[in-house]
Protein backbone atom coordinates (compact mmCIF):
# COMPACT_ATOMS: atom_id res chain seq x y z
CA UNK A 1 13.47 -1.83 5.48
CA UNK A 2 15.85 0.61 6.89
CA UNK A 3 15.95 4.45 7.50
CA UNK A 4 18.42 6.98 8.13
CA UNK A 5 18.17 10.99 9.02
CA UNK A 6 21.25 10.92 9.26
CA UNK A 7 22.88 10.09 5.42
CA UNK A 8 23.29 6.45 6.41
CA UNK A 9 25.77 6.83 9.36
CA UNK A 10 22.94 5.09 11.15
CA UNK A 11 19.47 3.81 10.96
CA UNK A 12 16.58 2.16 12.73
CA UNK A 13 14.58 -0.27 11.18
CA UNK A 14 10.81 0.29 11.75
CA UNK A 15 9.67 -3.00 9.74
CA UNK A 16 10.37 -6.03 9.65
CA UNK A 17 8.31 -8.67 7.03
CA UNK A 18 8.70 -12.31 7.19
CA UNK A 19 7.87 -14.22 3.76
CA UNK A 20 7.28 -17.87 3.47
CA UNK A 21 9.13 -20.30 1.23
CA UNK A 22 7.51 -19.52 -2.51
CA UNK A 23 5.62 -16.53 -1.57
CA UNK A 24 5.24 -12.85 -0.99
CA UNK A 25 4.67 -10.24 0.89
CA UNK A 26 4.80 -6.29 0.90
CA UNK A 27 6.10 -4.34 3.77
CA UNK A 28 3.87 -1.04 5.94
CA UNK A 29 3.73 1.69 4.58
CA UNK A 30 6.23 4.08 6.46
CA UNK A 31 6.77 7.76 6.18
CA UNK A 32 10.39 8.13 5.56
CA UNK A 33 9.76 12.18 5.92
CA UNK A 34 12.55 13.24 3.16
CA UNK A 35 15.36 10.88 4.53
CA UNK A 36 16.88 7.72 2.67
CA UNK A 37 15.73 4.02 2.79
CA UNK A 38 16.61 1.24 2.13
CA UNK A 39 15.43 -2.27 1.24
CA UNK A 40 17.11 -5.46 3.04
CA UNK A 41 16.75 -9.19 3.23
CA UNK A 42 17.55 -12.30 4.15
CA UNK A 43 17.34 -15.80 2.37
CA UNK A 44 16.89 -18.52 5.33
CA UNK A 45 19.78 -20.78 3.45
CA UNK A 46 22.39 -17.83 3.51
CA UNK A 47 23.94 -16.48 6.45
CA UNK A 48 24.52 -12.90 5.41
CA UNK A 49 21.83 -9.71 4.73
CA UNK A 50 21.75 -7.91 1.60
CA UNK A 51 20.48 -4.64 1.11
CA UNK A 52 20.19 -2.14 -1.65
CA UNK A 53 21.91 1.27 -2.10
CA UNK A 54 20.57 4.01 0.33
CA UNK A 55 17.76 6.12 -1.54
């Protein structure tokens, strides 16, 4: 999970979740205090990140 306060120019990235092969797994709860998120990951056989649209 990302953030941004600054309309996605940049962000920090205050979680980080690691889920096993055939599994799940929720991320913390994070106060995102009126600024835009964003949801990212990784599959372990691909070498890029995807991540959604900013919201």
């Amino acid at each position: 999970m990302d953030r941004s306060f600054d309309r996605g120019r940049t962000w920090e990235q205050p979680s980080v979740t690691k889920i096993n092969t055939g599994g799940s797994n929720h991320t913390d709860a994070c106060n995102n205090r009126g600024n835009l998120m964003r949801a990212c990951g990784k599959a372990s056989n691909y070498p890029d990140v995807a991540c959604t649209t900013w919201w």
